[in-house]
PDB file of N, CA and C in Angstrom:
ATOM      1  N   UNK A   1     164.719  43.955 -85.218  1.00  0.00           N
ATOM      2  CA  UNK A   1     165.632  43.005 -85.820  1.00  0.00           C
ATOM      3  C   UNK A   1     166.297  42.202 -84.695  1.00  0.00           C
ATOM      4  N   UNK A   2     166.170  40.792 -84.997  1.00  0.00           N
ATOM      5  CA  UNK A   2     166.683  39.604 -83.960  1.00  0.00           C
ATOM      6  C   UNK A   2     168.619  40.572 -83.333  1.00  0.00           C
ATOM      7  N   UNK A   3     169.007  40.410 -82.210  1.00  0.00           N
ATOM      8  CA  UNK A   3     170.481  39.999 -82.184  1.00  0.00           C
ATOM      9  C   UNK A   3     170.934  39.000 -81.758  1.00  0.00           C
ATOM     10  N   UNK A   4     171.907  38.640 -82.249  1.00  0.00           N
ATOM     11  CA  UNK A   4     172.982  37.246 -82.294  1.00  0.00           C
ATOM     12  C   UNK A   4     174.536  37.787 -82.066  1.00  0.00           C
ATOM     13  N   UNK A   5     174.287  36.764 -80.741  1.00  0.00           N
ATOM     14  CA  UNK A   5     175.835  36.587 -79.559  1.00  0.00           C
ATOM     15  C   UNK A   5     176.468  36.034 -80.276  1.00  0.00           C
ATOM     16  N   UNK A   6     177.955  35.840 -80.756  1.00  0.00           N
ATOM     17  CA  UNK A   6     178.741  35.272 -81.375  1.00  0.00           C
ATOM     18  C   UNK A   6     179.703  35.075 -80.133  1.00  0.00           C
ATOM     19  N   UNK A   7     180.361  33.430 -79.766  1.00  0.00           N
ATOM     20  CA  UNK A   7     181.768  33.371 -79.134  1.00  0.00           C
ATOM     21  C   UNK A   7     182.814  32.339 -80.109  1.00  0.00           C
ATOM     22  N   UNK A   8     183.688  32.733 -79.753  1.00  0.00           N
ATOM     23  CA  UNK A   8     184.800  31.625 -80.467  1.00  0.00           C
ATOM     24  C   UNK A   8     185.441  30.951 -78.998  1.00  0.00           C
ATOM     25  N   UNK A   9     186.116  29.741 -79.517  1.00  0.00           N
ATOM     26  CA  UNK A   9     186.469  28.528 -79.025  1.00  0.00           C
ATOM     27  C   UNK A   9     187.576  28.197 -78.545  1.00  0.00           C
ATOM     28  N   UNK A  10     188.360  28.127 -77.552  1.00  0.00           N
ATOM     29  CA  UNK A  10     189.883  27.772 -78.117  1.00  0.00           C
ATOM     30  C   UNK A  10     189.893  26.550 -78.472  1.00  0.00           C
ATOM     31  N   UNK A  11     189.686  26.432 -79.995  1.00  0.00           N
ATOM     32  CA  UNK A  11     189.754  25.023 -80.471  1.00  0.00           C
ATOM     33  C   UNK A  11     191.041  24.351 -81.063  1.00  0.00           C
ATOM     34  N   UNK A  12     191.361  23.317 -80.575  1.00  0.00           N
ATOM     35  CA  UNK A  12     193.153  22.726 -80.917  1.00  0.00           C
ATOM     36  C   UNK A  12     193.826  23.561 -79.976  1.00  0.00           C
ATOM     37  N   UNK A  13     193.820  24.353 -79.171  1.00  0.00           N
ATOM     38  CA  UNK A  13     194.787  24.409 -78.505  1.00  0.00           C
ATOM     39  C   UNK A  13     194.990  25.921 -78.956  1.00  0.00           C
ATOM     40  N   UNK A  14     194.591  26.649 -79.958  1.00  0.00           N
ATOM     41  CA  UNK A  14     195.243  28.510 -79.770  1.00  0.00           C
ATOM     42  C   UNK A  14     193.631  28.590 -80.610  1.00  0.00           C
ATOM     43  N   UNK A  15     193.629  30.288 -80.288  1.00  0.00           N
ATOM     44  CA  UNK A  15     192.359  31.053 -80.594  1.00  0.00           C
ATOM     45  C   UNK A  15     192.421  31.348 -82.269  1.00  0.00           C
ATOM     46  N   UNK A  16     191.718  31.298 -82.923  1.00  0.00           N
ATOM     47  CA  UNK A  16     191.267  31.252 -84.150  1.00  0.00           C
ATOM     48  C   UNK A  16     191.288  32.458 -85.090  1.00  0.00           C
ATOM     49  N   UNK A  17     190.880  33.622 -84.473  1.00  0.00           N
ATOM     50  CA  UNK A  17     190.501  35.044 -85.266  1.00  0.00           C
ATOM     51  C   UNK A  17     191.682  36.285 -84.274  1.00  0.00           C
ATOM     52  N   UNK A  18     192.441  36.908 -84.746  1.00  0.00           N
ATOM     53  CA  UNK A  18     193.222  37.936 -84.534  1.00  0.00           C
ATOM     54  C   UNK A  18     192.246  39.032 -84.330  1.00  0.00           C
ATOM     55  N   UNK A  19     193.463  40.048 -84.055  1.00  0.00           N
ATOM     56  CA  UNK A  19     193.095  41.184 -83.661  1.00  0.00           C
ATOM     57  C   UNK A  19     192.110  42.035 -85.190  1.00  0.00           C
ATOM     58  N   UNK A  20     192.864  41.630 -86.035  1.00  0.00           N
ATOM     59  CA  UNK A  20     192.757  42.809 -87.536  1.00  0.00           C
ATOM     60  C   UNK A  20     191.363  41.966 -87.868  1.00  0.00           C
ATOM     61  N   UNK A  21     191.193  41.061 -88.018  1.00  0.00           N
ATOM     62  CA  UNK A  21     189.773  40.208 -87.915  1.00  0.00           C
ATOM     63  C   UNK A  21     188.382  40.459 -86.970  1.00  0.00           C
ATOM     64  N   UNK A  22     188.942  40.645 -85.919  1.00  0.00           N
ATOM     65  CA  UNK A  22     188.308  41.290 -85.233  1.00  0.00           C
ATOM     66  C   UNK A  22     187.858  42.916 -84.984  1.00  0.00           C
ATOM     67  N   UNK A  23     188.778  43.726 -85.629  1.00  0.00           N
ATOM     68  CA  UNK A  23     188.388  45.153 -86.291  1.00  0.00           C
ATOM     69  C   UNK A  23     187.733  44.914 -87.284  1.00  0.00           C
ATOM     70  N   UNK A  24     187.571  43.980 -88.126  1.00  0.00           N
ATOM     71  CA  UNK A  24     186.877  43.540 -88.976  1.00  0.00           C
ATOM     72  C   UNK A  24     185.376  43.187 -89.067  1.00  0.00           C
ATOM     73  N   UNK A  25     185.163  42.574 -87.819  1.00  0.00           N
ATOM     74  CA  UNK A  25     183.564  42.189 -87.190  1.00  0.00           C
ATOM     75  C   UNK A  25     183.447  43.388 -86.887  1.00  0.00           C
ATOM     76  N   UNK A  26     184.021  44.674 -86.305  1.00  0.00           N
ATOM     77  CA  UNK A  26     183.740  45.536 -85.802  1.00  0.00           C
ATOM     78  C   UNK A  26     182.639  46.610 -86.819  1.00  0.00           C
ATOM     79  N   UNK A  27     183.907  46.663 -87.814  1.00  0.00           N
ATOM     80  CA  UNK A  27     183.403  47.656 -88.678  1.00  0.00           C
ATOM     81  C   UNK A  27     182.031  46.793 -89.655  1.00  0.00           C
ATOM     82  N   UNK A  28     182.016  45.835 -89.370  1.00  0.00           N
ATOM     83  CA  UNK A  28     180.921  45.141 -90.044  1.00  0.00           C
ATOM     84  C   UNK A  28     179.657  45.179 -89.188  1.00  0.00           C
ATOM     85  N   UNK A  29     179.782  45.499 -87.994  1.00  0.00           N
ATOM     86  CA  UNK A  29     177.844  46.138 -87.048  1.00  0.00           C
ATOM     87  C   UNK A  29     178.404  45.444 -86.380  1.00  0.00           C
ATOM     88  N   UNK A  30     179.533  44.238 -85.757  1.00  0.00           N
ATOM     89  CA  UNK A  30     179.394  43.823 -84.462  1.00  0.00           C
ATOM     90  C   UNK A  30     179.603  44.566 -83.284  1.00  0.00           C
ATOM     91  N   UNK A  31     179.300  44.331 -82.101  1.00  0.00           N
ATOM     92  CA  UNK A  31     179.351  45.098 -80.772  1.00  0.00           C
ATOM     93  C   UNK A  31     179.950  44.327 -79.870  1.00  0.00           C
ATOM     94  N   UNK A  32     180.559  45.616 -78.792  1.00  0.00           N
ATOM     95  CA  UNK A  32     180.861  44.355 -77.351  1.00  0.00           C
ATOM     96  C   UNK A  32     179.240  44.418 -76.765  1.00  0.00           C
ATOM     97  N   UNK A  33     178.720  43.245 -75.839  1.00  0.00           N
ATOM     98  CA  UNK A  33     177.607  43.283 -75.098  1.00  0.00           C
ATOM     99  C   UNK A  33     177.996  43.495 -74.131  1.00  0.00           C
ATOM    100  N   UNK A  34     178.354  44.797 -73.319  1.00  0.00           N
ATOM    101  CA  UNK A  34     178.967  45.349 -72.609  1.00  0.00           C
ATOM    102  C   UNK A  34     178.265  44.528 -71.423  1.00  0.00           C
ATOM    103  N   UNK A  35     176.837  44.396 -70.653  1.00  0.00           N
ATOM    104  CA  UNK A  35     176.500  43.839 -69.634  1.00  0.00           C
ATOM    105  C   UNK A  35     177.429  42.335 -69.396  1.00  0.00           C
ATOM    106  N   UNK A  36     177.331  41.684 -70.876  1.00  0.00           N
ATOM    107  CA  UNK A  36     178.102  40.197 -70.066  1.00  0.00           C
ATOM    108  C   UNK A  36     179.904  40.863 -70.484  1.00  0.00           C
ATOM    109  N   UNK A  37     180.156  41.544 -70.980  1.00  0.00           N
ATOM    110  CA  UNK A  37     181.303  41.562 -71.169  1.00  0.00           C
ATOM    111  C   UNK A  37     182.130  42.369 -69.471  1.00  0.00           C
ATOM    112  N   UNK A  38     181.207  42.572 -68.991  1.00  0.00           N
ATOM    113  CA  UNK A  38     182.029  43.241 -67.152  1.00  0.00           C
ATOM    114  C   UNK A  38     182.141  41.887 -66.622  1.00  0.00           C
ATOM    115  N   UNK A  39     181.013  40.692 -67.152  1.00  0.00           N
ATOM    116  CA  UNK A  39     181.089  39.611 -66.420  1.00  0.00           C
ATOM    117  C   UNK A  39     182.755  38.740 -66.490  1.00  0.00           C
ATOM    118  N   UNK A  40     182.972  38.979 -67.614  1.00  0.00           N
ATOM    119  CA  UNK A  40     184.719  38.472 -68.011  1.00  0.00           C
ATOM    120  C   UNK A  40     185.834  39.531 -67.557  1.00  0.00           C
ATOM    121  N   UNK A  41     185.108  40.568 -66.952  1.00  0.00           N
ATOM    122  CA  UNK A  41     186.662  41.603 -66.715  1.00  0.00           C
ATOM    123  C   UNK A  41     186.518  42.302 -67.397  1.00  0.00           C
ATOM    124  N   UNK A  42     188.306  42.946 -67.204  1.00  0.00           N
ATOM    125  CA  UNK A  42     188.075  43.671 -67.905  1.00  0.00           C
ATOM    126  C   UNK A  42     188.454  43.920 -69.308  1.00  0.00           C
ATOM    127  N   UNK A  43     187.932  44.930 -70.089  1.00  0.00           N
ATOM    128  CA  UNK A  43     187.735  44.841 -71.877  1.00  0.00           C
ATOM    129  C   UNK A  43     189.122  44.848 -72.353  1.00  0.00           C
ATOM    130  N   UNK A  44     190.200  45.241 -71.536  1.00  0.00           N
ATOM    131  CA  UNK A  44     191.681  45.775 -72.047  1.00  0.00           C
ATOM    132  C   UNK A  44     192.626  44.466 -71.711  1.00  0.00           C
ATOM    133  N   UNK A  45     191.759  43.007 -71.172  1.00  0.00           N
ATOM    134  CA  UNK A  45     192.852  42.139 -70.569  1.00  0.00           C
ATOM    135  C   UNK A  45     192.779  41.375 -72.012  1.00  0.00           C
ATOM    136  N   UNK A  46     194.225  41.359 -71.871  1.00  0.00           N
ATOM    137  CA  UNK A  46     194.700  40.949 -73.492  1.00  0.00           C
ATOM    138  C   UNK A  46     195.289  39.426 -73.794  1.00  0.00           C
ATOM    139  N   UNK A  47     194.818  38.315 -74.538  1.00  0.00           N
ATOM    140  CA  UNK A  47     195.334  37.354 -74.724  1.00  0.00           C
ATOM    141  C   UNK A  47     196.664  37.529 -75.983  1.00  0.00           C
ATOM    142  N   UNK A  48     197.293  35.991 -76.218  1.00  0.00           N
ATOM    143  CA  UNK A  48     198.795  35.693 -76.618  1.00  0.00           C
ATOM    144  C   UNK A  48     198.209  36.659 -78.580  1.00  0.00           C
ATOM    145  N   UNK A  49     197.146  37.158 -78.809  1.00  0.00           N
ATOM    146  CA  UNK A  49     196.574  37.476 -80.221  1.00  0.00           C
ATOM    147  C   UNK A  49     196.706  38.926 -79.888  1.00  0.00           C
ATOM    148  N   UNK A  50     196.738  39.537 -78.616  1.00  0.00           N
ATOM    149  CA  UNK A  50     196.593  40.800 -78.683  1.00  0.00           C
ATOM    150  C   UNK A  50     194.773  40.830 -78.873  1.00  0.00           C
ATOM    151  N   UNK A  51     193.809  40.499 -78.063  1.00  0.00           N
ATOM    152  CA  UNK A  51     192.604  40.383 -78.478  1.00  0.00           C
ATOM    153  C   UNK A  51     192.009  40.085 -76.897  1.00  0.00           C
ATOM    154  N   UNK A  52     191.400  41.282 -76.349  1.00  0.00           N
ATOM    155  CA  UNK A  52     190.744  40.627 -75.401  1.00  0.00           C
ATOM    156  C   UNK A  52     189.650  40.052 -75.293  1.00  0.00           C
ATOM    157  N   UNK A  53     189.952  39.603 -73.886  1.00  0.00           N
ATOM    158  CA  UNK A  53     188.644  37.975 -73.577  1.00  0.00           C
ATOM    159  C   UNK A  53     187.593  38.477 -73.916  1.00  0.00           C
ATOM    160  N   UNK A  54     187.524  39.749 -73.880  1.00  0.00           N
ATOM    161  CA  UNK A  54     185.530  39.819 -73.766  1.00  0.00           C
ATOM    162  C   UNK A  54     185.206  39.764 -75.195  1.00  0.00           C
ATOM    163  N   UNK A  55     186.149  40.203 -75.997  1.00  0.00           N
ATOM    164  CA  UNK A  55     185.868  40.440 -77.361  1.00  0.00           C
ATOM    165  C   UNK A  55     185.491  38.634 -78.418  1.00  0.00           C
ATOM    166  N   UNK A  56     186.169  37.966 -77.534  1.00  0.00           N
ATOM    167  CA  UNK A  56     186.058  35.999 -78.249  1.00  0.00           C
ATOM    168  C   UNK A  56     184.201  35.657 -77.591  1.00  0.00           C
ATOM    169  N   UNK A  57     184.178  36.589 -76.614  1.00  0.00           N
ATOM    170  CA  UNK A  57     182.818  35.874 -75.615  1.00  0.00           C
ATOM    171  C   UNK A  57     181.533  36.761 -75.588  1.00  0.00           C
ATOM    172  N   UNK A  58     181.792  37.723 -75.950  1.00  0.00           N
ATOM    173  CA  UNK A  58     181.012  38.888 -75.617  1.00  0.00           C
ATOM    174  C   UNK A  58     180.282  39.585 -76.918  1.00  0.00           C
ATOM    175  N   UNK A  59     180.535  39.329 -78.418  1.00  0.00           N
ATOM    176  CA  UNK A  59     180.107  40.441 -79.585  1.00  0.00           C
ATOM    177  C   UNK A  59     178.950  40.147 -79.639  1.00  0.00           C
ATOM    178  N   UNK A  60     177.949  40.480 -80.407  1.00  0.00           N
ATOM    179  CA  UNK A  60     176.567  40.819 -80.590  1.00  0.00           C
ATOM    180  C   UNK A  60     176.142  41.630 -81.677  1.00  0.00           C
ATOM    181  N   UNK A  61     175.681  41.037 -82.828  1.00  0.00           N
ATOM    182  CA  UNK A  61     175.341  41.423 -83.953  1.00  0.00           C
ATOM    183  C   UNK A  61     173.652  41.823 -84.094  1.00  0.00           C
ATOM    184  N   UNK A  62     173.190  43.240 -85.003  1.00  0.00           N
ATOM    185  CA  UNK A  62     171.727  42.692 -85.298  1.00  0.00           C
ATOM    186  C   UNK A  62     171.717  42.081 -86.580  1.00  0.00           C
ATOM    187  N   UNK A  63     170.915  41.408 -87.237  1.00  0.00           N
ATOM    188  CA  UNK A  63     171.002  40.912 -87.918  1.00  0.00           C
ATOM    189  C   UNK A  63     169.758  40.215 -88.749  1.00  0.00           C
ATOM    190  N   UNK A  64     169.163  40.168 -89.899  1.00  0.00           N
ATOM    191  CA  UNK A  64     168.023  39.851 -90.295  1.00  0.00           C
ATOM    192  C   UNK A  64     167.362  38.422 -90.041  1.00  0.00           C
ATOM    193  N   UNK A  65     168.408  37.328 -89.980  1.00  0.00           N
ATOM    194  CA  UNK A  65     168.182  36.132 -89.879  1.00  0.00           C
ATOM    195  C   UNK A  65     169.693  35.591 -88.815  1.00  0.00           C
ATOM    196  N   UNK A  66     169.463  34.585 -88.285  1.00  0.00           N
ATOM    197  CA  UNK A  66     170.868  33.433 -87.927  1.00  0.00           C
ATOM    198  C   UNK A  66     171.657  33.456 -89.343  1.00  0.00           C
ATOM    199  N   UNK A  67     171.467  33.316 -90.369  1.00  0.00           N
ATOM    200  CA  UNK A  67     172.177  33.109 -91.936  1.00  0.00           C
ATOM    201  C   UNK A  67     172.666  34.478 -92.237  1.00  0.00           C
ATOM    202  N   UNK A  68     172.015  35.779 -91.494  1.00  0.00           N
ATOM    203  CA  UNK A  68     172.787  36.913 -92.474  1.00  0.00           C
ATOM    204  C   UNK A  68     174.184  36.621 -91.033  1.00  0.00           C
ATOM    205  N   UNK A  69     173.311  36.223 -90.003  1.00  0.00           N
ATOM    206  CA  UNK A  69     174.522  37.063 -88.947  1.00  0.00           C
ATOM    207  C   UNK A  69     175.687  36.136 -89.643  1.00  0.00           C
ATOM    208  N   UNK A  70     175.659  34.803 -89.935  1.00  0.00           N
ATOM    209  CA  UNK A  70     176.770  33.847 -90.125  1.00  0.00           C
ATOM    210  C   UNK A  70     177.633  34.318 -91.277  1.00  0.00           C
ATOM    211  N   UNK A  71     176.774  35.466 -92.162  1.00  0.00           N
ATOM    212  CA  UNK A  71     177.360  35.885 -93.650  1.00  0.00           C
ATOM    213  C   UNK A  71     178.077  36.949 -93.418  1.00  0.00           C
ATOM    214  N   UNK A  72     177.381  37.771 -92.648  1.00  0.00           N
ATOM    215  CA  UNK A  72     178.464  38.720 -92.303  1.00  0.00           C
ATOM    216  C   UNK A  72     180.009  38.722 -91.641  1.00  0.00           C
ATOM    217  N   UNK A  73     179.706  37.581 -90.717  1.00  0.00           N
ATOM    218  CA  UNK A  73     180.859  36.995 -89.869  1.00  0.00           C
ATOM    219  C   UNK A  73     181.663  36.399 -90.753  1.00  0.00           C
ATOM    220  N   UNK A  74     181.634  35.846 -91.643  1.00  0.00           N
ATOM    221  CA  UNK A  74     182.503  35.148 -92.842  1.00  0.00           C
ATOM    222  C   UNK A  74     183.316  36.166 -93.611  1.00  0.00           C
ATOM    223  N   UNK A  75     182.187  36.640 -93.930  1.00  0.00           N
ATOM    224  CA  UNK A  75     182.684  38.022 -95.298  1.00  0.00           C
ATOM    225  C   UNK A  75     183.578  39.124 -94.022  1.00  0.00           C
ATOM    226  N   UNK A  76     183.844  39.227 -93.137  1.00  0.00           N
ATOM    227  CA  UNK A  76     184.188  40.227 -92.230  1.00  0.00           C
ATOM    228  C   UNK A  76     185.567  39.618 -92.079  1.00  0.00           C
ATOM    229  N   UNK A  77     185.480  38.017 -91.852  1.00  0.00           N
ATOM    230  CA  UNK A  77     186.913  37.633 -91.081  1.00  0.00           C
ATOM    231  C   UNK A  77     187.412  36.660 -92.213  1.00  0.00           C
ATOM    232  N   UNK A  78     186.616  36.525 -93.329  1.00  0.00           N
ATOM    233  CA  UNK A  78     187.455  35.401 -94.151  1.00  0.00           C
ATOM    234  C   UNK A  78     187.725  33.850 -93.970  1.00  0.00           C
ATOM    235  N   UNK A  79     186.880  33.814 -92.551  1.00  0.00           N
ATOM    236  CA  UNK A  79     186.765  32.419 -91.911  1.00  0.00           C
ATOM    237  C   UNK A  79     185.449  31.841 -92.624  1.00  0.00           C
ATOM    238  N   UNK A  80     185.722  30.536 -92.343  1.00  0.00           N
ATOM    239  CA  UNK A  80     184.657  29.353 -91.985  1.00  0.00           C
ATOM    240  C   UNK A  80     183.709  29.504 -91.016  1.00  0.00           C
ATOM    241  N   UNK A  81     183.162  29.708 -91.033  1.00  0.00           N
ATOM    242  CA  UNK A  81     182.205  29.621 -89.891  1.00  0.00           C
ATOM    243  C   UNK A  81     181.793  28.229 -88.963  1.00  0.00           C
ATOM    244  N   UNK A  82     181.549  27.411 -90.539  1.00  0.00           N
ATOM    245  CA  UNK A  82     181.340  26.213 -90.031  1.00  0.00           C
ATOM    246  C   UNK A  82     182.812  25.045 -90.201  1.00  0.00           C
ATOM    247  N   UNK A  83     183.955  25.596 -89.736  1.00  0.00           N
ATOM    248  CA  UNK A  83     185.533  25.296 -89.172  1.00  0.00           C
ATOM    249  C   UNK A  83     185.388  24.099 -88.411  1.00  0.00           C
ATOM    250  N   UNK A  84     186.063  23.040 -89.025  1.00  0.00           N
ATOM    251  CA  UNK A  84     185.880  21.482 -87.940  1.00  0.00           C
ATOM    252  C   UNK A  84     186.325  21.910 -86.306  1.00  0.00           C
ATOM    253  N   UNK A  85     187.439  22.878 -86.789  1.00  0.00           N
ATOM    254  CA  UNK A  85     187.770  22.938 -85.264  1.00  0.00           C
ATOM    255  C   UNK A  85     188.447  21.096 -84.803  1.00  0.00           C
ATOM    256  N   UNK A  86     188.827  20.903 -83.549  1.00  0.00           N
ATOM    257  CA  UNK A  86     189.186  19.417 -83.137  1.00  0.00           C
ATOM    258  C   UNK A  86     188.009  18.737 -82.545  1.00  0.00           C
ATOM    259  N   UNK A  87     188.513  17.472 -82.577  1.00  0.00           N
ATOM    260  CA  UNK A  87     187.345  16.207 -82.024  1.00  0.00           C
ATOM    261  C   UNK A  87     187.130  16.785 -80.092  1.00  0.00           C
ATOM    262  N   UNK A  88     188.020  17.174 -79.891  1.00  0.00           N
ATOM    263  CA  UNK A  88     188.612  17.288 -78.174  1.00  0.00           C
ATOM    264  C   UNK A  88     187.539  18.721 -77.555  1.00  0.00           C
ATOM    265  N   UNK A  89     187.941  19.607 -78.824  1.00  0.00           N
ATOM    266  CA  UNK A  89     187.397  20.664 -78.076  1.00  0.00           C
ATOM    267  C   UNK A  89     186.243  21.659 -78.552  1.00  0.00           C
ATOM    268  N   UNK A  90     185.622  21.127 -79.914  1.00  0.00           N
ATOM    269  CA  UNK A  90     184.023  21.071 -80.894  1.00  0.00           C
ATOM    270  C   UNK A  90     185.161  22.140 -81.803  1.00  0.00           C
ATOM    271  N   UNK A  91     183.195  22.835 -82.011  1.00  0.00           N
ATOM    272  CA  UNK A  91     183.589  24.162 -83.145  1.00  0.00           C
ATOM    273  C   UNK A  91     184.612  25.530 -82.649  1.00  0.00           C
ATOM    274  N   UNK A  92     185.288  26.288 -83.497  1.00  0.00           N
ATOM    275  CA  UNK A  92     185.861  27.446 -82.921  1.00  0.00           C
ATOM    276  C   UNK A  92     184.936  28.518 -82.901  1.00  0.00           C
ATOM    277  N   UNK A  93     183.511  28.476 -83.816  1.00  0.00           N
ATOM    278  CA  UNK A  93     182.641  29.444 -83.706  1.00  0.00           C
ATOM    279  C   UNK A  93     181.259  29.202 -83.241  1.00  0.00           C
ATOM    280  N   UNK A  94     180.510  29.627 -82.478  1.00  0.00           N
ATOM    281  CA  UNK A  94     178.907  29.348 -82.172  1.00  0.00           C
ATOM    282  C   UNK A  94     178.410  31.063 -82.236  1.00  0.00           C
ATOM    283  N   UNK A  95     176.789  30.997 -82.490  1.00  0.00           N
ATOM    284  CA  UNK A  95     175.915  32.356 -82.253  1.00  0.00           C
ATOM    285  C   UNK A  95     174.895  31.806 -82.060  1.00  0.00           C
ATOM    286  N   UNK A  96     174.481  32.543 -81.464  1.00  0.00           N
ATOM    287  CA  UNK A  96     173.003  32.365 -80.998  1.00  0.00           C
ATOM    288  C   UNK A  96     171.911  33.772 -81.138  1.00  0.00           C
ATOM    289  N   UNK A  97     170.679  33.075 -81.033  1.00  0.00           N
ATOM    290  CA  UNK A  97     169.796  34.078 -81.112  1.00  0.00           C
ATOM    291  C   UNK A  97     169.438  34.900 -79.751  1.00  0.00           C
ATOM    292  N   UNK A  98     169.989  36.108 -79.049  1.00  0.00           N
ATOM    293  CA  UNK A  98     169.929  36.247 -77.926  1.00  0.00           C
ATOM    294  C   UNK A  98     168.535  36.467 -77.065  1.00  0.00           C
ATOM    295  N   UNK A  99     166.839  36.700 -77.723  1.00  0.00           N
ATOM    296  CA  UNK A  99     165.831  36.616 -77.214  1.00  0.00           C
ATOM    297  C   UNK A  99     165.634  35.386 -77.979  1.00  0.00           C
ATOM    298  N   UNK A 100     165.917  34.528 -78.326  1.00  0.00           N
ATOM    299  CA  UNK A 100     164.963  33.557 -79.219  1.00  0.00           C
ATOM    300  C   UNK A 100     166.017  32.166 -79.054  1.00  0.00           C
ATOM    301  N   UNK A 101     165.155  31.356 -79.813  1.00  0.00           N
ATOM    302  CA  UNK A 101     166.120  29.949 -79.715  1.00  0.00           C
ATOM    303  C   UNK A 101     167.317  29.655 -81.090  1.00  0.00           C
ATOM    304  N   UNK A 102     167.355  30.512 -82.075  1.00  0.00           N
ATOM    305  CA  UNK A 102     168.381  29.796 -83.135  1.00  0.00           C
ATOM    306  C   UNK A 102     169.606  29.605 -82.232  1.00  0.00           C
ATOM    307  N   UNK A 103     170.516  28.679 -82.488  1.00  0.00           N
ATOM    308  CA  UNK A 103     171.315  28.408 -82.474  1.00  0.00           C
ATOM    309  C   UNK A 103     172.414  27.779 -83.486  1.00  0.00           C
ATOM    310  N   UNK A 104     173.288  27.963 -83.726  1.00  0.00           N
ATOM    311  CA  UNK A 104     174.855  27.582 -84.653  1.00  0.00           C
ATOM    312  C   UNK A 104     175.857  27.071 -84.502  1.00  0.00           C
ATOM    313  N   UNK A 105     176.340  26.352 -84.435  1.00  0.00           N
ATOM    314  CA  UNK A 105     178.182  25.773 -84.623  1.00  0.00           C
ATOM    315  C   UNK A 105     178.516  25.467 -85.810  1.00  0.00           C
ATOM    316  N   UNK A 106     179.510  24.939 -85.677  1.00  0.00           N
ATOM    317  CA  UNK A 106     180.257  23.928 -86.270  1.00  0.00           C
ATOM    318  C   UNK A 106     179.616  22.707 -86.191  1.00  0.00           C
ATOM    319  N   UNK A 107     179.494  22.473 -85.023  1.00  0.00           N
ATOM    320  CA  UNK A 107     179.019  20.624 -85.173  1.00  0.00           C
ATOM    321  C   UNK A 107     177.293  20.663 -85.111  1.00  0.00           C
ATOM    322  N   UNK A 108     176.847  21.283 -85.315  1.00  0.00           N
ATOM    323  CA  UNK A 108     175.398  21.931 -85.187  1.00  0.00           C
ATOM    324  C   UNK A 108     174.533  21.286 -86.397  1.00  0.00           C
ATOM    325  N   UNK A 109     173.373  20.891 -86.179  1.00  0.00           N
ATOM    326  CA  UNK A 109     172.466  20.197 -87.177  1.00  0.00           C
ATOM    327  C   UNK A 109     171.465  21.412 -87.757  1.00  0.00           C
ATOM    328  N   UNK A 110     171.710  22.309 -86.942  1.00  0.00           N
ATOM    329  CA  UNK A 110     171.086  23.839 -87.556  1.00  0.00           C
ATOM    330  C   UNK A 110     172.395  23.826 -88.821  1.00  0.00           C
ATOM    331  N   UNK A 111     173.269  23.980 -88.870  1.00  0.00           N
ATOM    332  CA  UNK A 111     173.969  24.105 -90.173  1.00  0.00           C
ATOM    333  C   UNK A 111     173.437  23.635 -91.587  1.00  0.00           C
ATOM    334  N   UNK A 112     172.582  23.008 -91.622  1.00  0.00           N
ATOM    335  CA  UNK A 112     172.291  22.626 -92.642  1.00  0.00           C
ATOM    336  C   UNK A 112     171.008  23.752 -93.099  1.00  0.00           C
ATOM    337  N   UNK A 113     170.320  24.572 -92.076  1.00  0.00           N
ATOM    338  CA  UNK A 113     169.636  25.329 -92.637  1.00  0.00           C
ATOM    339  C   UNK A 113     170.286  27.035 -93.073  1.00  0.00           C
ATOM    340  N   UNK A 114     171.895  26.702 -92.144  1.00  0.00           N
ATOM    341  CA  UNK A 114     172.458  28.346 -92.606  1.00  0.00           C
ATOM    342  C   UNK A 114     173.309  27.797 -93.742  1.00  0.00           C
ATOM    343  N   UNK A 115     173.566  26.788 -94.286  1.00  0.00           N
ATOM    344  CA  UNK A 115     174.379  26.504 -95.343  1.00  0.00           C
ATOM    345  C   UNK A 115     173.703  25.343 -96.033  1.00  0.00           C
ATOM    346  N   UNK A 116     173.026  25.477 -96.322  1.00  0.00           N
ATOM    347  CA  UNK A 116     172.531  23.759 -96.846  1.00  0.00           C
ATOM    348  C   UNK A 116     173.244  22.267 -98.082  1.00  0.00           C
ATOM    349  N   UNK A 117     174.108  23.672 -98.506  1.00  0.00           N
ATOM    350  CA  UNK A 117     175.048  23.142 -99.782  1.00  0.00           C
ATOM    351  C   UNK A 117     175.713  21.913 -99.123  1.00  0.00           C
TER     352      UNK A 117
END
């Protein structure tokens, strides 16, 4: 089964998904990707959410398709996935396919195949 890197954005100016949201991806199959997550430090350095850095840059889902990982991430945090986020600083969410090429945002022309509505 494919996995898909998920990061969020600081989009507008503050971070998007809390701490309880983020126990939320947890208990839903997400992971830290511990190899890039040493690359950010360390796991306990805590931003103004109570949420550390590695955890916005670092999760990693398996997942059947790019569309389940985006469904799960929704149904987990209650977010948008596909969130305008600001003109200045894009989407607050992207994933990717970590051996393969899908890719996702917000401002993403792949959106139309994980949401087509």
């Amino acid at each position: 089964m494919p996995i898909y890197e998920f990061s969020e954005n600081n989009s507008g100016g503050s971070w998007w998904l809390n701490r309880s949201q983020y126990d939320s991806l947890f208990e839903a199959g997400f992971q830290i990707n511990e190899e890039k997550g040493q690359h950010y430090g360390k796991m306990n350095s805590l931003d103004t959410k109570d949420v550390p850095w590695a955890w916005r840059h670092c999760l990693v889902v398996q997942a059947a398709s790019l569309q389940e990982a985006v469904e799960t991430f929704e149904s987990a945090t209650g977010e948008d996935f596909f969130a305008e986020g600001c003109n200045c600083c894009g989407a607050p969410f992207s994933m990717y396919e970590v051996d393969g090429t899908d890719y996702v945002s917000g401002d993403s022309v792949q959106r139309r195949t994980i949401r087509p509505w």
